[in-house]
Protein backbone atom coordinates (compact mmCIF):
# COMPACT_ATOMS: atom_id res chain seq x y z
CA UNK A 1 -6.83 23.10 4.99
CA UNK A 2 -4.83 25.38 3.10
CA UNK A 3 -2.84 24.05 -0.06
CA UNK A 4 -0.89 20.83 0.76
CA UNK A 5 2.82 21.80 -0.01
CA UNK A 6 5.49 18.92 -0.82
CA UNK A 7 8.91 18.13 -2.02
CA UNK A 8 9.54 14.68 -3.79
CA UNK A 9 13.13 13.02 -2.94
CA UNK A 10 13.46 10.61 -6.01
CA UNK A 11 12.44 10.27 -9.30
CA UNK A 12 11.64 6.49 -10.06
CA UNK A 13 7.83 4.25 -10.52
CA UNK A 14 6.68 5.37 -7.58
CA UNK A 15 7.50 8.88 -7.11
CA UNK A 16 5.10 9.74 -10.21
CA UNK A 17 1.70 8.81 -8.35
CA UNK A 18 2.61 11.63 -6.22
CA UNK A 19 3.24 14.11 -9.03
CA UNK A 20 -0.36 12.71 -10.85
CA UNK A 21 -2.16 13.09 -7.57
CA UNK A 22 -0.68 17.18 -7.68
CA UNK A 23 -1.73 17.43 -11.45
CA UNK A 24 -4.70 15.69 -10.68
CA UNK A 25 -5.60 18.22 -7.99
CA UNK A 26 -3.66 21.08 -7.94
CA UNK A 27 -6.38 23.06 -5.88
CA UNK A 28 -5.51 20.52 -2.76
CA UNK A 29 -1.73 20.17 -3.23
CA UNK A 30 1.72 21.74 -5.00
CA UNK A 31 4.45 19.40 -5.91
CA UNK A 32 7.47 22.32 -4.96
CA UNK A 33 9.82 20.16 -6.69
CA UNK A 34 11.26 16.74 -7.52
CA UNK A 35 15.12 15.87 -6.09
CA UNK A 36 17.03 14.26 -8.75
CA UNK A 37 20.86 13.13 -8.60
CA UNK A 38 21.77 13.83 -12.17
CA UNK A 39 21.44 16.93 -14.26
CA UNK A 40 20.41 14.45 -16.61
CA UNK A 41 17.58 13.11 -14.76
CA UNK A 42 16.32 16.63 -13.86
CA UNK A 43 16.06 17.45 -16.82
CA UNK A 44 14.17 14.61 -18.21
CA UNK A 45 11.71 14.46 -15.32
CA UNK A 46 11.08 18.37 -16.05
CA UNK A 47 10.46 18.04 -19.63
CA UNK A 48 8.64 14.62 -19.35
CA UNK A 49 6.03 15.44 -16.85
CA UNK A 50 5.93 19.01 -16.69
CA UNK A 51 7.36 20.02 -12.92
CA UNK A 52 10.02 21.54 -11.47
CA UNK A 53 13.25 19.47 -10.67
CA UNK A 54 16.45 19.88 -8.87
CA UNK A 55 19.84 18.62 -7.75
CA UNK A 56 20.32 20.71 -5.02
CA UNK A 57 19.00 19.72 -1.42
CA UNK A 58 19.03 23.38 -0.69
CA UNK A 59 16.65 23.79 -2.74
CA UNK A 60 14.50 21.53 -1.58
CA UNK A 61 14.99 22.73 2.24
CA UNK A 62 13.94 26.31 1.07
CA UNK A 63 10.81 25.48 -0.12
CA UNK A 64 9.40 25.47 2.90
CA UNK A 65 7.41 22.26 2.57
CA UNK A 66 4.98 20.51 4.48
CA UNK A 67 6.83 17.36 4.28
CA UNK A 68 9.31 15.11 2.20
CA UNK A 69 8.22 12.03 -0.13
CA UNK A 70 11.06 9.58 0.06
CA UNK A 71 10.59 7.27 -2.81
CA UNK A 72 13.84 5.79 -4.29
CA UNK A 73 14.71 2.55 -3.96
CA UNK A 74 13.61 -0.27 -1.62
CA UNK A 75 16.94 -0.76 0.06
CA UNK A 76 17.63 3.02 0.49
CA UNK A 77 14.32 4.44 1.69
CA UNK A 78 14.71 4.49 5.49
CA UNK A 79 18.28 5.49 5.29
CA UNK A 80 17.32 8.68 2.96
CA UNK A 81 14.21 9.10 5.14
CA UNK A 82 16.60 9.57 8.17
CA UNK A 83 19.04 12.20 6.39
CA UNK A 84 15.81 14.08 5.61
CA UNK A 85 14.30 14.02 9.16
CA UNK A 86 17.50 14.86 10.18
CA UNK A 87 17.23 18.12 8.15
CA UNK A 88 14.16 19.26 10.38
CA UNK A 89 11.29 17.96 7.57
CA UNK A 90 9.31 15.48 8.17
CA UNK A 91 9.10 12.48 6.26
CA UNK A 92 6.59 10.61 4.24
CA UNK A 93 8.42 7.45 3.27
CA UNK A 94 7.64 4.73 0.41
CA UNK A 95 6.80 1.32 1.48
CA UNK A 96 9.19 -0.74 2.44
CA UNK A 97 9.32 0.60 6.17
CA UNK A 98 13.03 -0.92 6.25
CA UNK A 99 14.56 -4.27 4.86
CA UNK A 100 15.96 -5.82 7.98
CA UNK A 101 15.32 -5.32 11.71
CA UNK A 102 18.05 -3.66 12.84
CA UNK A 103 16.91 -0.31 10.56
CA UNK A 104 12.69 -0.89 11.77
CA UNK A 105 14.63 -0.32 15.52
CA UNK A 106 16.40 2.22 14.43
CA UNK A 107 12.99 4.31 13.04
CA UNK A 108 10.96 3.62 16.04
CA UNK A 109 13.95 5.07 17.89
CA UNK A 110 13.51 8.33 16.22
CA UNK A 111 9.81 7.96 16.30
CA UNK A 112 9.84 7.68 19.91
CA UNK A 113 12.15 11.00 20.24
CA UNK A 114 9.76 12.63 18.67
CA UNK A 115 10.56 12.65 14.51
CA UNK A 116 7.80 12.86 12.61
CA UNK A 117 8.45 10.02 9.97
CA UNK A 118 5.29 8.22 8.06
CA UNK A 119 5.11 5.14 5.56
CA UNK A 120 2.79 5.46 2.73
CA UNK A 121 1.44 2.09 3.63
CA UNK A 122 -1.91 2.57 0.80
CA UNK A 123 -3.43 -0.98 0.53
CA UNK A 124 -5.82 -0.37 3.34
CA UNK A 125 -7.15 3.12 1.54
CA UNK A 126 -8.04 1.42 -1.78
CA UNK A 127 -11.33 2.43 -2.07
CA UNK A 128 -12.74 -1.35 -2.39
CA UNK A 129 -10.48 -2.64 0.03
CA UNK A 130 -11.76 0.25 2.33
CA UNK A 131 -15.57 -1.04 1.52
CA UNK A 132 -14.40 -4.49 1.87
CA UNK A 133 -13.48 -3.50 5.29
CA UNK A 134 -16.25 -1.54 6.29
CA UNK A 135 -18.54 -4.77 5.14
CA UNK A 136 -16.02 -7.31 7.99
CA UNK A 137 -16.39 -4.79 10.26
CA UNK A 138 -20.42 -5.43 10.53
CA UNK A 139 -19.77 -8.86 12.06
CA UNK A 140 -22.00 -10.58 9.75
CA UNK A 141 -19.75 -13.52 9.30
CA UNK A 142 -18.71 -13.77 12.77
CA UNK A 143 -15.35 -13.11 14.16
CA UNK A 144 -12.86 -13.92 11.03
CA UNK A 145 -10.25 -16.20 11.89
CA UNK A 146 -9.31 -17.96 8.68
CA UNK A 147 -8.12 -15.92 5.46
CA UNK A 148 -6.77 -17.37 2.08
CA UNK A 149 -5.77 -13.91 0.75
CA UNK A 150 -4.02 -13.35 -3.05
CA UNK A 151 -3.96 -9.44 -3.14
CA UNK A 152 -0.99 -7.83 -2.47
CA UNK A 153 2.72 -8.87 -1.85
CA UNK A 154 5.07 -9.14 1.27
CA UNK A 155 4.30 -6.34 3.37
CA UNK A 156 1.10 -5.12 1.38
CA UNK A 157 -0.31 -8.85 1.43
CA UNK A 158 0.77 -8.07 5.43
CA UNK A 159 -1.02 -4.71 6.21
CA UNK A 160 -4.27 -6.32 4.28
CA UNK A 161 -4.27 -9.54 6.67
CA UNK A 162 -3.94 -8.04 9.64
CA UNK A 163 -6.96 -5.85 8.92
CA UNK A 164 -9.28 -8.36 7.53
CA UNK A 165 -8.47 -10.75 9.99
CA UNK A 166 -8.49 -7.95 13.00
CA UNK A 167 -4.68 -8.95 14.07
CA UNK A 168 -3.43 -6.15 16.01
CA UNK A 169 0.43 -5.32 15.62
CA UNK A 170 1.83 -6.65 18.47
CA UNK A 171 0.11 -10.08 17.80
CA UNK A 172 2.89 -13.31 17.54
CA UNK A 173 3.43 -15.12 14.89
CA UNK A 174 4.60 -18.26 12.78
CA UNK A 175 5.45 -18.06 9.36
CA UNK A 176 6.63 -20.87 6.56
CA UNK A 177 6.63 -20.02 2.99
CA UNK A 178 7.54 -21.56 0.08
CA UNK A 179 8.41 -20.38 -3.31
CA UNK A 180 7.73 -21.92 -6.89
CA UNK A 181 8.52 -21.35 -10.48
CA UNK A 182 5.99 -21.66 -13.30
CA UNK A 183 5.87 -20.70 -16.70
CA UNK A 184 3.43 -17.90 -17.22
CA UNK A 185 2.58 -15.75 -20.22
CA UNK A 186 4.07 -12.59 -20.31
CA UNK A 187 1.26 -9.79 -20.71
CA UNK A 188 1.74 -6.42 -18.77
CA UNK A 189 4.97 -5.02 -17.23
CA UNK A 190 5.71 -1.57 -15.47
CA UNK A 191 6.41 -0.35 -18.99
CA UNK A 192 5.29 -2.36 -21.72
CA UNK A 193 2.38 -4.49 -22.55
CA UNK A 194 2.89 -8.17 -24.75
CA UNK A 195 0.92 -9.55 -27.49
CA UNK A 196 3.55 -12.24 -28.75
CA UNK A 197 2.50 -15.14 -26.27
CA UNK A 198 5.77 -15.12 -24.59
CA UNK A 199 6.28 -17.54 -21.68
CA UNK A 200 8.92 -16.98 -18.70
CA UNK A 201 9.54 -18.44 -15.08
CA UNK A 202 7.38 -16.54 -12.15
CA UNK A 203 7.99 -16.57 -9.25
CA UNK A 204 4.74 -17.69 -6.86
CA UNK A 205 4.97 -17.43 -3.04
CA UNK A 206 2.82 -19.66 -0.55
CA UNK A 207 3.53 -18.81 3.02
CA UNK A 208 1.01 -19.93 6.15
CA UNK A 209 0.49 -17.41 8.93
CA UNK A 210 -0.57 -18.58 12.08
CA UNK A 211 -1.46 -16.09 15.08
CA UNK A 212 -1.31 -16.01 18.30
CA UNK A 213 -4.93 -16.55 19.97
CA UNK A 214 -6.33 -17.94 16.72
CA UNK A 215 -6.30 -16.72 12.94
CA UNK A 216 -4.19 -18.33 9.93
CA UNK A 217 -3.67 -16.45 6.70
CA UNK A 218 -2.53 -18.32 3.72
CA UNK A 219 -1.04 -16.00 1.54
CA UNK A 220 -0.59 -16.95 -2.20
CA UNK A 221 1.13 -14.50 -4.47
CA UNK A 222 2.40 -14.72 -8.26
CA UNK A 223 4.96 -11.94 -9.13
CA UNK A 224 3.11 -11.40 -12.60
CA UNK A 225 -0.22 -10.56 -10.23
CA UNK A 226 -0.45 -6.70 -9.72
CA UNK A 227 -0.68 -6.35 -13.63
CA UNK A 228 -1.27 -9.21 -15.08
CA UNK A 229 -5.13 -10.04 -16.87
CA UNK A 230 -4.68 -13.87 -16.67
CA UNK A 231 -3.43 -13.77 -13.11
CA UNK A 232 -6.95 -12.62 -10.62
CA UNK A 233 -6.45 -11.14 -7.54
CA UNK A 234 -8.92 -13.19 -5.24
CA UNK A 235 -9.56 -13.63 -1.60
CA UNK A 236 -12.06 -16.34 1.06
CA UNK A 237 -12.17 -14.86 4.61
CA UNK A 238 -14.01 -17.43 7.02
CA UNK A 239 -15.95 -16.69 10.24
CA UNK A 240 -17.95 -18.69 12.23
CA UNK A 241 -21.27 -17.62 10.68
CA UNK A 242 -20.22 -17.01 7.38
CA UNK A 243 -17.55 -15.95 4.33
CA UNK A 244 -16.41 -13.44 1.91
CA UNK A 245 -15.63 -14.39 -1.01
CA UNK A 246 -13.89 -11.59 -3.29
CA UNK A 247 -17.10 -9.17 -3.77
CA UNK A 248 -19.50 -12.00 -1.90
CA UNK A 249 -20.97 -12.40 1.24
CA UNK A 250 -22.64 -15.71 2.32
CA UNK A 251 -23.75 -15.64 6.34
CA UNK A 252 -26.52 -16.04 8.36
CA UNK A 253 -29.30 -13.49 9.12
CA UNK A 254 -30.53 -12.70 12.51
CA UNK A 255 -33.17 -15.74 11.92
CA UNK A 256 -30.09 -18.34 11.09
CA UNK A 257 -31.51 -18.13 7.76
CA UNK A 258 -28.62 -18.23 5.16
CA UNK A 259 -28.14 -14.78 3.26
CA UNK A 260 -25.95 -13.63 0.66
CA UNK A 261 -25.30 -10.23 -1.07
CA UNK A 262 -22.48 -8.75 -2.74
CA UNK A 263 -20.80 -5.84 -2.11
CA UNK A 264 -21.40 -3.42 -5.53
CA UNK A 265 -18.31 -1.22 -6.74
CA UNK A 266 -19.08 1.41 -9.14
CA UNK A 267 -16.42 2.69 -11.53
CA UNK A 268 -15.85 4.69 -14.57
CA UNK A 269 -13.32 4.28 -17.12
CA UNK A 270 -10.86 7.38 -17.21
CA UNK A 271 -8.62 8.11 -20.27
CA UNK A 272 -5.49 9.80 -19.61
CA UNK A 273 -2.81 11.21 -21.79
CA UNK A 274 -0.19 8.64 -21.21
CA UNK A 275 1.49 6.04 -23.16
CA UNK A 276 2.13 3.72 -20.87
CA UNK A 277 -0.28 0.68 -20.98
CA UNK A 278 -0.93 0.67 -17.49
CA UNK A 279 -1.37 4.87 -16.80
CA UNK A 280 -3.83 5.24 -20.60
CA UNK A 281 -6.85 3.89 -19.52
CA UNK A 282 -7.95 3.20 -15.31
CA UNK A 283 -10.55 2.72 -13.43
CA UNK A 284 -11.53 5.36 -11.01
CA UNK A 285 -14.12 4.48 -7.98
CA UNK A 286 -17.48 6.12 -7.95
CA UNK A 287 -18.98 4.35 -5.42
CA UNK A 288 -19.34 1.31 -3.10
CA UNK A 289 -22.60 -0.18 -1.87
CA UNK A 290 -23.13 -2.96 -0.01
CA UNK A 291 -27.27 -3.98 1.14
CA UNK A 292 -27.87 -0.45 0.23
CA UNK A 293 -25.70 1.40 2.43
CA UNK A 294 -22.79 3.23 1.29
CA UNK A 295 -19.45 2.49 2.58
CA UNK A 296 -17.06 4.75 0.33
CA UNK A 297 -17.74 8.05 -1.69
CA UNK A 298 -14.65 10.09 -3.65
CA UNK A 299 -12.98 11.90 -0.90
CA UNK A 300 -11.97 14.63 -3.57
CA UNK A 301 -14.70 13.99 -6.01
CA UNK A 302 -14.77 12.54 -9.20
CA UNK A 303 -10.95 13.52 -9.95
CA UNK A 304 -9.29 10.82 -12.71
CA UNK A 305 -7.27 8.96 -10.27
CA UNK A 306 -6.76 4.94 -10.02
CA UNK A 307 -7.29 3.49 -6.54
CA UNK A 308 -3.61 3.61 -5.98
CA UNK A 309 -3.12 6.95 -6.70
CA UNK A 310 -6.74 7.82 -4.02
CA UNK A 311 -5.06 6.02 -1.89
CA UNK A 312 -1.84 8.20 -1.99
CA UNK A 313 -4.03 11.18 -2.03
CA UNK A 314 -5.55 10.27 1.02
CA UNK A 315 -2.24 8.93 2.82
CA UNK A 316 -0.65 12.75 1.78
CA UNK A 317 -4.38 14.88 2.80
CA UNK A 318 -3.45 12.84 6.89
CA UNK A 319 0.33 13.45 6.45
CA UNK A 320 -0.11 17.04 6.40
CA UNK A 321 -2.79 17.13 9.11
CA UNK A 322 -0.12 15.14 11.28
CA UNK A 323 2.97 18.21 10.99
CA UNK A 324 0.62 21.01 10.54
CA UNK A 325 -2.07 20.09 13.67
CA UNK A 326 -0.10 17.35 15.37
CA UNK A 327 -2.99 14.64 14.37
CA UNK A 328 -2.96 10.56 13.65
CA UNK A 329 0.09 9.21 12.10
CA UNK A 330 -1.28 8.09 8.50
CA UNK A 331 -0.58 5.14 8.78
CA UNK A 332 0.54 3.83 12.47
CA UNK A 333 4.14 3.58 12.39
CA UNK A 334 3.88 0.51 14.36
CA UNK A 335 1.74 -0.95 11.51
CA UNK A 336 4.35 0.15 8.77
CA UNK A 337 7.15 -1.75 11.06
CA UNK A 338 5.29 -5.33 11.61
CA UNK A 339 4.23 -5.18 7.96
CA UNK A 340 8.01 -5.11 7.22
CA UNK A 341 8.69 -7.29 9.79
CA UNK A 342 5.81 -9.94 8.62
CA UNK A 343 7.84 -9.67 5.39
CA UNK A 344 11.46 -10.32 6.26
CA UNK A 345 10.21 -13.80 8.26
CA UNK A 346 8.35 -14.95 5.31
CA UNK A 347 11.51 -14.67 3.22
CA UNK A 348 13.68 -16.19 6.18
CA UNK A 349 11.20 -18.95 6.33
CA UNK A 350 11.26 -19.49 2.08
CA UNK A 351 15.03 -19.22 2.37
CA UNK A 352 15.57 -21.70 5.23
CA UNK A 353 13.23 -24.06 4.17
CA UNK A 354 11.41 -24.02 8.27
CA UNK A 355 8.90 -22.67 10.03
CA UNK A 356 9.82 -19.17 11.58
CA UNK A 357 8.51 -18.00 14.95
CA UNK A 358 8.32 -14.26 15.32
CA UNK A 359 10.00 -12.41 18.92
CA UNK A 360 8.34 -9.36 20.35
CA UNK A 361 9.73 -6.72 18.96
CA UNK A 362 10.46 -2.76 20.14
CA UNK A 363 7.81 -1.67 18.70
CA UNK A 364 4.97 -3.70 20.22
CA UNK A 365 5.02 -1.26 23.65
C-alpha cells in the first residue's frame, strides 16, 4: 500500500496519537496537516510538535488526502464529521460515535447512502486485549456468559464486553448503574503527575448489563483508572468450563482434568522525548504467547508506540484500505453506534435511579 496520506481536523489529547503514529512511521503514513481554529493554536501545534498546521479548510481539501481524523471534542465530533463527509472526504471519527440517539440515526443515515464515515473505536486492537481475545475465542472455558469487567469506560468498557462475552450488536439489553464518590489519591493526570498525597472525590461507576439470550456484564469503573498506579485495571470472565482471570486461565482439559496457564505478554520499555509523565516512558508490545502459540506479533515491527497508539495505527492502516479498495469498515459502524448507545442508557439508568431496557434501534438491520 502506497504511503497512507491524512489530514487531522483538531488539535486537542487525542489528535496527537495520530501525529506520533506519523512520526513514529513516516515510511507508512504523512500527517498533510493539522486544522486548527486559531492562528494561535497553529502556531503552537507547529512549533510544539514539529508539523504543518492550518486555519484554512481549503487547505485541508487540497491536500488530496486519504481521509479526515475528526478529533475535537466529545460533543462536536459527529457534527464536524458530517461537515467533512459532506466535503467529499471521508471520515475517520474519534470515539464518541455521537452523544444522544437522535445524531447515531442520523450517521447510519449517511452510512446507508453510501458516506464513508469510520469511528476509531481502538480497545479491541490493543495488542493484549487482541491476545486476550484470540485466547476466548479457543472455547476453553466454554461459552462465556458472565463478565465482571474494570477496563475501559462507557463506550470502550462497551465495545470490550460485547467481544469477550460474544454479544453481537443487535443483541437487547437492560442496564442499571450507579455512581459513587470516594476519596482517592491523586497520582497521574493527562498532564501532570502528583507526589504530594493529595486526596479528591472520584467518581466510580457500577452498572449491570443483562442480555438478551443469556450474558451479564458488571461493569465497574473509577474515573482515576486509565492512569492511575493505585487504581488496577482487572477483569473475571466465566464459562461453563472455566475462567479468565486478568492474564489467567483456569478450565478443564479434554480429560475434565483442571488446567491453568497464563497468557504471557512481552514488552519493552521505550523512552521517548516527551515531558509529559504519561508520553516519557511506555510500554510497547513485543509479543503475546499463550500455551506456546502466538496470538499477536508488531504489525509494523518494533516501532516505539504504546498499545493505544498500535491500536490507532492499525484502525488508520484499515481506514485507508476501506476508501482506497472499498474493504471492511475498521471498525463496524454498527459496533461504533451500540457502543454509544450502551453508553447513553447506562447514564440514563445512573441518572434516573431505574433499570433501563434498551429498543431496537436503526441500526440493528
Amino acid at each position: 500500500m502506497d504511503k497512507i496520506r491524512f489530514v487531522i481536523i483538531g488539535s486537542g489529547w487525542r489528535s496527537l496519537y495520530y501525529v506520533r503514529v506519523a512520526q513514529a512511521l513516516p515510511e507508512r503514513f504523512e500527517l498533510c496537516t493539522m486544522y486548527c481554529r486559531t492562528e494561535e493554536k497553529a502556531r503552537k501545534m507547529a512549533a510544539e510538535h514539529h508539523i504543518r498546521t492550518t486555519t484554512a479548510i481549503e487547505e485541508c481539501m487540497a491536500q488530496g488526502a486519504d481521509f479526515a481524523v475528526i478529533a475535537v471534542s466529545k460533543n462536536a465530533i459527529a457534527e464536524v464529521g458530517l461537515e467533512w463527509l459532506h466535503r467529499g472526504i471521508p471520515v475517520l471519527c474519534e470515539t464518541p460515535a455521537a452523544s444522544d440517539i437522535a445524531t447515531l440515526d442520523r450517521l447510519w443515515e449517511i452510512h446507508e447512502q453510501g458516506g464513508r464515515l469510520a469511528v476509531a473505536e481502538q480497545y479491541r486492537l490493543y495488542p493484549a486485549y487482541s491476545a486476550l481475545l484470540g485466547v476466548i475465542r479457543q472455547g476453553l472455558i466454554g461459552a462465556p456468559d458472565c463478565l465482571n469487567i474494570s477496563l475501559a469506560h462507557e463506550y470502550h468498557g462497551a465495545s470490550l464486553m460485547r467481544a469477550m462475552l460474544g454479544i453481537t450488536a443487535d443483541t437487547e439489553f437492560t442496564v442499571s448503574a450507579k455512581t459513587y464518590l470516594f476519596p482517592t489519591a491523586e497520582t497521574l493526570t493527562r498532564y501532570d503527575s502528583y507526589r504530594d498525597g493529595r486526596i479528591a472525590d472520584k467518581k466510580r461507576t457500577v452498572a449491570t448489563f443483562t442480555f438478551a439470550g443469556g450474558g451479564v456484564a458488571l461493569y465497574d469503573f473509577d474515573s482515576e483508572q486509565y492512569r492511575s498506579p493505585i487504581r488496577k485495571n482487572t477483569l473475571k470472565l466465566q464459562g461453563r468450563r472455566g475462567e479468565i482471570i486478568d492474564d489467567t486461565v483456569y478450565y478443564l482439559d479434554g480429560k475434565n482434568e483442571p488446567a491453568v496457564s497464563k497468557l504471557q505478554i512481552g514488552t519493552r520499555t521505550v523512552a521517548r522525548a516527551y515531558d509529559n509523565p504519561n508520553l516519557c516512558r511506555i510500554e510497547e508490545v513485543t509479543d503475546a504467547v499463550f500455551e506456546g502459540a502466538s496470538l499477536y506479533s508488531p504489525p509494523f515491527g518494533l516501532c516505539g508506540l504504546s498499545q493505544d497508539e498500535t491500536a490507532v495505527a492499525i484502525l488508520m492502516r484499515r481506514m485507508a484500505a476501506y476508501v482506497r479498495e472499498g474493504g471492511d469498515e475498521p471498525y463496524p459502524l454498527r459496533e461504533a453506534l451500540q457502543d454509544a448507545y450502551m453508553a447513553i442508557l447506562m447514564r440514563e439508568a445512573e441518572e434516573n435511579g431505574r433499570q433501563i431496557c434498551s429498543k431496537r434501534q436503526v441500526w440493528h438491520g
